[in-house]
PDB file of N, CA and C in Angstrom:
ATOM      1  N   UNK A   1       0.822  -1.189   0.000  1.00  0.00           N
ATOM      2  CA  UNK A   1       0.000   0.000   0.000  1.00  0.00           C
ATOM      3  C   UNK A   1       0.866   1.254   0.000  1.00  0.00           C
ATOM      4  N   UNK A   2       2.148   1.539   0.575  1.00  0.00           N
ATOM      5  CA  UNK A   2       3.045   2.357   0.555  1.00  0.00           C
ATOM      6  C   UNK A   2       3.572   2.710  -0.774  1.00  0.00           C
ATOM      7  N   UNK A   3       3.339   1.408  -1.592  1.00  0.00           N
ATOM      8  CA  UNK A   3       4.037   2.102  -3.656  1.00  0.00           C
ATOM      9  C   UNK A   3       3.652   2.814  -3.902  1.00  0.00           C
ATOM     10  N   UNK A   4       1.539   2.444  -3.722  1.00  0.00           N
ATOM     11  CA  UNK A   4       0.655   3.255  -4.564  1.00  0.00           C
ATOM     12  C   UNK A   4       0.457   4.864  -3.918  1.00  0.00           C
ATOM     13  N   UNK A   5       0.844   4.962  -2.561  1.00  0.00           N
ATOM     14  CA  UNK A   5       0.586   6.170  -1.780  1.00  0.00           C
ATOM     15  C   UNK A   5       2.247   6.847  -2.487  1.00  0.00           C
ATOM     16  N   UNK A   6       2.930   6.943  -3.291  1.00  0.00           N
ATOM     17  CA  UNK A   6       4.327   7.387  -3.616  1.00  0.00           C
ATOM     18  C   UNK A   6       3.883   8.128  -5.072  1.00  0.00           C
ATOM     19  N   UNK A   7       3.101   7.025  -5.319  1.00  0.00           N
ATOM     20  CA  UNK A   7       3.086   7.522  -7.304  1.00  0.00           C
ATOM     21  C   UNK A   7       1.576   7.906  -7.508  1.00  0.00           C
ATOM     22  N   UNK A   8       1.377   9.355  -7.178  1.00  0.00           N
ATOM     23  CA  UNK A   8       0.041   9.626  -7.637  1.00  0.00           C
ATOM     24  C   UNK A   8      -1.013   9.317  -8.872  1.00  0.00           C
ATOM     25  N   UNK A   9      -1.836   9.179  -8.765  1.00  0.00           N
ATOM     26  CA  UNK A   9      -2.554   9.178 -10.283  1.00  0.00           C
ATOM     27  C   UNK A   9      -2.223   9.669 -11.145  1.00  0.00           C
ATOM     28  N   UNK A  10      -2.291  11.495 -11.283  1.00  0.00           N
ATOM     29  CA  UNK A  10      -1.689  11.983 -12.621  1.00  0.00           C
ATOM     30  C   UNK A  10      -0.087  11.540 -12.652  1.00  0.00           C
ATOM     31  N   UNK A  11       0.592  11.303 -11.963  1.00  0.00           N
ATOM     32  CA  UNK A  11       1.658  10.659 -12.572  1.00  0.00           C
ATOM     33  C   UNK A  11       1.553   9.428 -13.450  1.00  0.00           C
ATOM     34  N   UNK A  12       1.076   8.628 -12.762  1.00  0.00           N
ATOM     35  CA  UNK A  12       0.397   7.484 -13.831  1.00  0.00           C
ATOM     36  C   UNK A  12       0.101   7.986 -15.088  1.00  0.00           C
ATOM     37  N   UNK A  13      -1.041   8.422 -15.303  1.00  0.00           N
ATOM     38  CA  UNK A  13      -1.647   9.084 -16.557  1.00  0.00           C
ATOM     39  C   UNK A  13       0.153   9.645 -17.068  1.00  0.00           C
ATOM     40  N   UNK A  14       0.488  10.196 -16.920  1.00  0.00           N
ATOM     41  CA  UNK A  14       1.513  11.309 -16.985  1.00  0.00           C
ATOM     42  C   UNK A  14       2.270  10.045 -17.836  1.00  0.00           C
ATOM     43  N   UNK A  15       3.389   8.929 -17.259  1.00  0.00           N
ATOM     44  CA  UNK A  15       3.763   8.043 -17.649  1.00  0.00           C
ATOM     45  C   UNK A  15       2.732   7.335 -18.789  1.00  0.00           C
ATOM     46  N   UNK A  16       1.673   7.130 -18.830  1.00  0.00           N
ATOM     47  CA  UNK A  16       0.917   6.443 -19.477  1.00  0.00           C
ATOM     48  C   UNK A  16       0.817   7.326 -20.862  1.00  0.00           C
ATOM     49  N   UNK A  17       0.468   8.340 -21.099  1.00  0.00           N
ATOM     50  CA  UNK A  17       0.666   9.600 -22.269  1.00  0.00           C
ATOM     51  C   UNK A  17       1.875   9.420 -22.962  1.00  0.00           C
ATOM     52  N   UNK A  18       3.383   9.797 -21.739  1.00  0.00           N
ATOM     53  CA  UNK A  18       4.410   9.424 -22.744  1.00  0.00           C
ATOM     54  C   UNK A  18       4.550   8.109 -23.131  1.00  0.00           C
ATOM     55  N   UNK A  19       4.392   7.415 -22.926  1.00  0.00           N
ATOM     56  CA  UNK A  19       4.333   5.433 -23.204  1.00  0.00           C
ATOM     57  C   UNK A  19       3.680   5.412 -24.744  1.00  0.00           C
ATOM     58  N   UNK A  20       2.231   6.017 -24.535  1.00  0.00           N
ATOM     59  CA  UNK A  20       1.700   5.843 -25.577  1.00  0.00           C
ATOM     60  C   UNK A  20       2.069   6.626 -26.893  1.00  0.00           C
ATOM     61  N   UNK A  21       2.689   7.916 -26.614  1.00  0.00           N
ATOM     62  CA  UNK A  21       2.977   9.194 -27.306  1.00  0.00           C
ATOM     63  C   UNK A  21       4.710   8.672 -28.001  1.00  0.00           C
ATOM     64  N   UNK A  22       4.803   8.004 -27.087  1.00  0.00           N
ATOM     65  CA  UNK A  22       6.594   7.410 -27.595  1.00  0.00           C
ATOM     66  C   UNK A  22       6.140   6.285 -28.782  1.00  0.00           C
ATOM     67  N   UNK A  23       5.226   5.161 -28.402  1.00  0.00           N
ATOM     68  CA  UNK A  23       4.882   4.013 -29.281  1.00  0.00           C
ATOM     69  C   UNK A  23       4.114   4.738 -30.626  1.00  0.00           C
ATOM     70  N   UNK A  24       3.725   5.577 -30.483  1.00  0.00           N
ATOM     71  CA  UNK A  24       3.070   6.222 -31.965  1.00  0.00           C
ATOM     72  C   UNK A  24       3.722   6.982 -32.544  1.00  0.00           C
ATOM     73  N   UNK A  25       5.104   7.466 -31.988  1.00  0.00           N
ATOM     74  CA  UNK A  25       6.238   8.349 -32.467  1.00  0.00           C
ATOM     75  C   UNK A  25       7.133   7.064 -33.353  1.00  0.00           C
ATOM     76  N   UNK A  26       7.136   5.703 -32.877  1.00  0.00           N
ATOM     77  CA  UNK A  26       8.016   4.842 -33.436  1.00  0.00           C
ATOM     78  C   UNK A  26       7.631   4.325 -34.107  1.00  0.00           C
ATOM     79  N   UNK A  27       6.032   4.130 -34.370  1.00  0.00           N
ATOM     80  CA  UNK A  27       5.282   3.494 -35.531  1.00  0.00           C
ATOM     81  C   UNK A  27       4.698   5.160 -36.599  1.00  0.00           C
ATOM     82  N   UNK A  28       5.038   5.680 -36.559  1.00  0.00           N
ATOM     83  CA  UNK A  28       5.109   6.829 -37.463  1.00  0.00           C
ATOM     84  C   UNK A  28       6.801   6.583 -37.894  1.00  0.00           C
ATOM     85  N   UNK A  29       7.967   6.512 -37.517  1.00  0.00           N
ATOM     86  CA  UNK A  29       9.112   6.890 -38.045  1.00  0.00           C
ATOM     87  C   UNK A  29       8.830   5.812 -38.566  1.00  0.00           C
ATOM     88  N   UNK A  30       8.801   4.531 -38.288  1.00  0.00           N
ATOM     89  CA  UNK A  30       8.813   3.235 -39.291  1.00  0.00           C
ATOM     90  C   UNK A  30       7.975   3.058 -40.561  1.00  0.00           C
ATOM     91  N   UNK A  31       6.411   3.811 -40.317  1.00  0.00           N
ATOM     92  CA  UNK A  31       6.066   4.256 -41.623  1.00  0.00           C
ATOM     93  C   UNK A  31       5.911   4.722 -42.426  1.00  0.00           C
ATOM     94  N   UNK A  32       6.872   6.173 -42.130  1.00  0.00           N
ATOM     95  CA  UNK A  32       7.658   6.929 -43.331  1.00  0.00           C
ATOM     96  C   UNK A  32       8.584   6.095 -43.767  1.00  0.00           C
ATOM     97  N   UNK A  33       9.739   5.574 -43.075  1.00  0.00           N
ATOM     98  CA  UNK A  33      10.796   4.608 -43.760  1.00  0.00           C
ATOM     99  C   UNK A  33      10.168   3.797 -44.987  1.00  0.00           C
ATOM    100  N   UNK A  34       9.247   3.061 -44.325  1.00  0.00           N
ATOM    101  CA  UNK A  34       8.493   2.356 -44.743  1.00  0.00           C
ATOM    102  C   UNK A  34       7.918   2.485 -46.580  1.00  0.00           C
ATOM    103  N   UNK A  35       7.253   3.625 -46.353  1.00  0.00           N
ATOM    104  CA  UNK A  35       6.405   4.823 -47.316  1.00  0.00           C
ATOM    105  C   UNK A  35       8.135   4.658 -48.131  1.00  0.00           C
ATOM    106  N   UNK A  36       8.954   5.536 -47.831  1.00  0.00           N
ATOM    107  CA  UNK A  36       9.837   5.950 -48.864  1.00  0.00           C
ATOM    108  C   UNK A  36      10.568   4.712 -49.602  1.00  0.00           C
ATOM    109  N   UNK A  37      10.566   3.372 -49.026  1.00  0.00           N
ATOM    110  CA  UNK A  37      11.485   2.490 -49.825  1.00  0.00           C
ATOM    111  C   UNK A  37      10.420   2.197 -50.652  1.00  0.00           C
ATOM    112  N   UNK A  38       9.280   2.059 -50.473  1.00  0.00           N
ATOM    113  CA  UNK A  38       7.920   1.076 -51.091  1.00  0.00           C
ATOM    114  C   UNK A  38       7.604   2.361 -52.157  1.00  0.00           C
ATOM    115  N   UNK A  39       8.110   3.920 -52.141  1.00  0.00           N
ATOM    116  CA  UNK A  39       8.181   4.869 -53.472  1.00  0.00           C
ATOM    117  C   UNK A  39       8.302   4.284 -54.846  1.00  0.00           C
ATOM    118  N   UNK A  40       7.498   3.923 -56.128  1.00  0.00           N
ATOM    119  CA  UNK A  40       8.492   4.137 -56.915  1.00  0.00           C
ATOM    120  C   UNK A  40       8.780   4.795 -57.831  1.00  0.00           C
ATOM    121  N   UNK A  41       8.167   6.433 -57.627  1.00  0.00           N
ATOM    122  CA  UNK A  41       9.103   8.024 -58.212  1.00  0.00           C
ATOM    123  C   UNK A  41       9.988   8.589 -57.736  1.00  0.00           C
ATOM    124  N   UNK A  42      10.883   7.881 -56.574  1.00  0.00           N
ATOM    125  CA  UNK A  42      12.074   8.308 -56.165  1.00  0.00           C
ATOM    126  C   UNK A  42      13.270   7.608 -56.596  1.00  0.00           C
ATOM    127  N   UNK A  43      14.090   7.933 -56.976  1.00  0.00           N
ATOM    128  CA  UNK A  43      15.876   7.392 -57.294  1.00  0.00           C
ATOM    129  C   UNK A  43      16.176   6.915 -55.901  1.00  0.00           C
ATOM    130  N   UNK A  44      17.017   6.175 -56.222  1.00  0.00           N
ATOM    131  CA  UNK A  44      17.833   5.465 -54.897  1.00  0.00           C
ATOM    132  C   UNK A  44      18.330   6.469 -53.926  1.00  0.00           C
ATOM    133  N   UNK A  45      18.832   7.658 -54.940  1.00  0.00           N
ATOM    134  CA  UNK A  45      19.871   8.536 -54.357  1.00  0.00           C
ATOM    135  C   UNK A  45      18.521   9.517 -53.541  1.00  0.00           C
ATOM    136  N   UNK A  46      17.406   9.760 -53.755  1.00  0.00           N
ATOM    137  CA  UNK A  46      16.516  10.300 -53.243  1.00  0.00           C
ATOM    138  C   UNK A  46      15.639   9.574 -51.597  1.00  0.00           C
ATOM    139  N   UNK A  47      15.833   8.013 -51.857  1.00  0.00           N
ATOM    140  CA  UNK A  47      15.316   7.419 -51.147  1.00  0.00           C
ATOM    141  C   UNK A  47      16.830   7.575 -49.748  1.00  0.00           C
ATOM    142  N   UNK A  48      18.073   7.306 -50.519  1.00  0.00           N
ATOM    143  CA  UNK A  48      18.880   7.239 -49.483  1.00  0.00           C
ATOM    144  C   UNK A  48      18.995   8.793 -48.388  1.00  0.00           C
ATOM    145  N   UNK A  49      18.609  10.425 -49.329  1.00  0.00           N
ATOM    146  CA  UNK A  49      18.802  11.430 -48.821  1.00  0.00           C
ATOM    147  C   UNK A  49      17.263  11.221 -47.627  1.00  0.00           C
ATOM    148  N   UNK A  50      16.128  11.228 -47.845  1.00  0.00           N
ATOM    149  CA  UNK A  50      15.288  10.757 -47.212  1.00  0.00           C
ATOM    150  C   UNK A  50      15.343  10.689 -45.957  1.00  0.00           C
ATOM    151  N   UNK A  51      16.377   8.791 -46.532  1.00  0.00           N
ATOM    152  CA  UNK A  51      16.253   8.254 -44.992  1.00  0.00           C
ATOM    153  C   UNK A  51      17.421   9.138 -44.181  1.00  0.00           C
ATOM    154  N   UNK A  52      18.168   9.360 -44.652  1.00  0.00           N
ATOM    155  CA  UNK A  52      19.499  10.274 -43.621  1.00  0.00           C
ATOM    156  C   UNK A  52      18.460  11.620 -42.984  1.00  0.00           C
ATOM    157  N   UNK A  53      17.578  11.782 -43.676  1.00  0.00           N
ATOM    158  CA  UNK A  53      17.270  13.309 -43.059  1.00  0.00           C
ATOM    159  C   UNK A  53      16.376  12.656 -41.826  1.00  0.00           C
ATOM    160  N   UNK A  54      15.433  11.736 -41.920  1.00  0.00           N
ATOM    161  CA  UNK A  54      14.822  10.764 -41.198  1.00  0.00           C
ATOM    162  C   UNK A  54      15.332  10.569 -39.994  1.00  0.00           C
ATOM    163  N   UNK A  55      16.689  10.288 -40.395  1.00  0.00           N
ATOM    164  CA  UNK A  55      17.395   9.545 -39.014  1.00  0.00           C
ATOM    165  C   UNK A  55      17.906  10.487 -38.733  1.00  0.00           C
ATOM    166  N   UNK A  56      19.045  11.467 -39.031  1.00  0.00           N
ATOM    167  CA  UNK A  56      19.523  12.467 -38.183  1.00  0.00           C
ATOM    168  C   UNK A  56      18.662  13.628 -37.765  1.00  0.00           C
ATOM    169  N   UNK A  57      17.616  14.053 -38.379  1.00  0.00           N
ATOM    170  CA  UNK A  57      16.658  14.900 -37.986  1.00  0.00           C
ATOM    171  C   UNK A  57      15.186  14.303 -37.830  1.00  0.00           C
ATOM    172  N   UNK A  58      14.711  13.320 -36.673  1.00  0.00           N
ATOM    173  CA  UNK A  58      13.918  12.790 -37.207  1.00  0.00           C
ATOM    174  C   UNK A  58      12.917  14.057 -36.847  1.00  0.00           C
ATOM    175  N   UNK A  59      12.276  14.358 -35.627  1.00  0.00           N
ATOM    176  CA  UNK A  59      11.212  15.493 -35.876  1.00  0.00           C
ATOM    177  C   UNK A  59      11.188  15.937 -37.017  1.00  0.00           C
ATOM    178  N   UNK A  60      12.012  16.701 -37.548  1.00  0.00           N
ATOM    179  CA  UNK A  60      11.765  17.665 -38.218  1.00  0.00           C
ATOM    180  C   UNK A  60      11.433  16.974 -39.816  1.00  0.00           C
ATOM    181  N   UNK A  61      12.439  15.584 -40.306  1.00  0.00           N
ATOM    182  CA  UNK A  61      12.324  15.073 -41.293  1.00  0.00           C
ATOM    183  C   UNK A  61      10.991  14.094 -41.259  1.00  0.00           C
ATOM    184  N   UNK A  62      10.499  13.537 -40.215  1.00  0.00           N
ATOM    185  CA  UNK A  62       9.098  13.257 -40.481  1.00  0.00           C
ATOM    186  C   UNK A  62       7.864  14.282 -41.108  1.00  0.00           C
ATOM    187  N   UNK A  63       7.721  15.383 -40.459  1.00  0.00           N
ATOM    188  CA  UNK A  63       7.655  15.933 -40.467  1.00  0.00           C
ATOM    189  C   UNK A  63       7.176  17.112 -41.816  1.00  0.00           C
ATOM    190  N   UNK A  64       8.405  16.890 -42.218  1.00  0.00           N
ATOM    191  CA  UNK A  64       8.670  17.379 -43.930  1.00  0.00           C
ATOM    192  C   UNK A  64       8.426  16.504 -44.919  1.00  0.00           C
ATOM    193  N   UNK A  65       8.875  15.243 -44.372  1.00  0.00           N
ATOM    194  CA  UNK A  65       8.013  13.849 -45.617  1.00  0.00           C
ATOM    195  C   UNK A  65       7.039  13.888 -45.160  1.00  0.00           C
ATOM    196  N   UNK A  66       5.946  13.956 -44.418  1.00  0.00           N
ATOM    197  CA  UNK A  66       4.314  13.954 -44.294  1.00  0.00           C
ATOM    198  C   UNK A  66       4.166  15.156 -45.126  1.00  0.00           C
ATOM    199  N   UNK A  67       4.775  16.186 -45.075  1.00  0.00           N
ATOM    200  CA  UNK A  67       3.813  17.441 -45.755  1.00  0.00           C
ATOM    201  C   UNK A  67       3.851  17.507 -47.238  1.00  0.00           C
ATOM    202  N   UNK A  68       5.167  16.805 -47.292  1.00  0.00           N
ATOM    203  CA  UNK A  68       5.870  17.108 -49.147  1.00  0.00           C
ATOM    204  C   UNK A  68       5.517  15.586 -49.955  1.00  0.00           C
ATOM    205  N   UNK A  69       5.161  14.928 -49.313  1.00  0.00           N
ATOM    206  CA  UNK A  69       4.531  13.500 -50.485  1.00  0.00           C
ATOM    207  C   UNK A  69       3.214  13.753 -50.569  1.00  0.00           C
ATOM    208  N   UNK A  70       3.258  13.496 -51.486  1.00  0.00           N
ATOM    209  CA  UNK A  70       1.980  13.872 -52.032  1.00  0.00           C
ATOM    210  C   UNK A  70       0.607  12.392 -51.621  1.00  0.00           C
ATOM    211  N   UNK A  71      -0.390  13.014 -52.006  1.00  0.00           N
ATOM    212  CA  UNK A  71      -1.489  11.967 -51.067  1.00  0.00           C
ATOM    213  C   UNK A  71      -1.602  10.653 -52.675  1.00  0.00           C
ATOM    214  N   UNK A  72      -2.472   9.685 -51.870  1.00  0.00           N
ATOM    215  CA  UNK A  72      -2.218   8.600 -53.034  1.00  0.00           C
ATOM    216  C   UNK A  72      -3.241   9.219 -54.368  1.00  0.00           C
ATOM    217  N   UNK A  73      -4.372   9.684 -53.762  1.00  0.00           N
ATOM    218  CA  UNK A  73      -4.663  10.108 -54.513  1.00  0.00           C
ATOM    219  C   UNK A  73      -4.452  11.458 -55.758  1.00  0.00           C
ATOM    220  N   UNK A  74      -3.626  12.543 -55.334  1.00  0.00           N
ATOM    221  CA  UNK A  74      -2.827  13.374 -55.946  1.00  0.00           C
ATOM    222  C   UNK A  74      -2.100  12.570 -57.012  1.00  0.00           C
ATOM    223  N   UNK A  75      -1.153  11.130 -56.280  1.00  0.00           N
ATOM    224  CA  UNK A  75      -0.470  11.091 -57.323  1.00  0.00           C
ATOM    225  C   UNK A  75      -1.315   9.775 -58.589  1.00  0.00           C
ATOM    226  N   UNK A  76      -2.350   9.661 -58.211  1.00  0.00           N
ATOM    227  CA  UNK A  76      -2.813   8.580 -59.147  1.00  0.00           C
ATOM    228  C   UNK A  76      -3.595   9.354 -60.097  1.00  0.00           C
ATOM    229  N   UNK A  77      -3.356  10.847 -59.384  1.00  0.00           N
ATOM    230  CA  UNK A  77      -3.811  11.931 -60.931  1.00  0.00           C
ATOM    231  C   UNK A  77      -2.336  12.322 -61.759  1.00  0.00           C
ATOM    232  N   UNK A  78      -1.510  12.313 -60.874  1.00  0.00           N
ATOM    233  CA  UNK A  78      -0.381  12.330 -61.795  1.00  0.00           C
ATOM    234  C   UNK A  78       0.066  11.571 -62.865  1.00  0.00           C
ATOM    235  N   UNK A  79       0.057  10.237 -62.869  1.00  0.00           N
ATOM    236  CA  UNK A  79       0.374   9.331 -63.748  1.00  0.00           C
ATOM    237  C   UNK A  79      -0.490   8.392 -64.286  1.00  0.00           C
TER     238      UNK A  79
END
């Protein structure tokens, strides 16, 4: 009875938010990766700049591949 009197509720919640907020941060980076190899209007050399921006910047390079690929449907007017 002394654990639960240590770790308040909103801490719980608190832990429980980032838990969940971390697991949807890692299944988003995996399905941009994902998204960019399974491309096929990108060059290798495009897929490889990608993933480097991905991995060394990931915020920001998720981020920028969600806004700048285009939706499936956009591109099934393209070609």
């Amino acid at each position: 009875m002394l654990l639960f009197s240590d770790y308040p509720f909103l801490d719980i919640m608190w832990t429980m938010f980032i838990f969940f907020a971390w697991v949807i941060w890692i299944w988003l980076l995996f399905m941009v990766l994902f998204d960019n190899f399974r491309r096929s209007d990108h060059s290798g050399w495009a897929k490889a700049g990608w993933t480097m921006f991905v991995i060394f910047l990931p915020l920001i390079g998720v981020l920028v591949y969600m806004i700048t690929t285009p939706t499936a449907q956009e591109s099934a007017y393209a070609g």
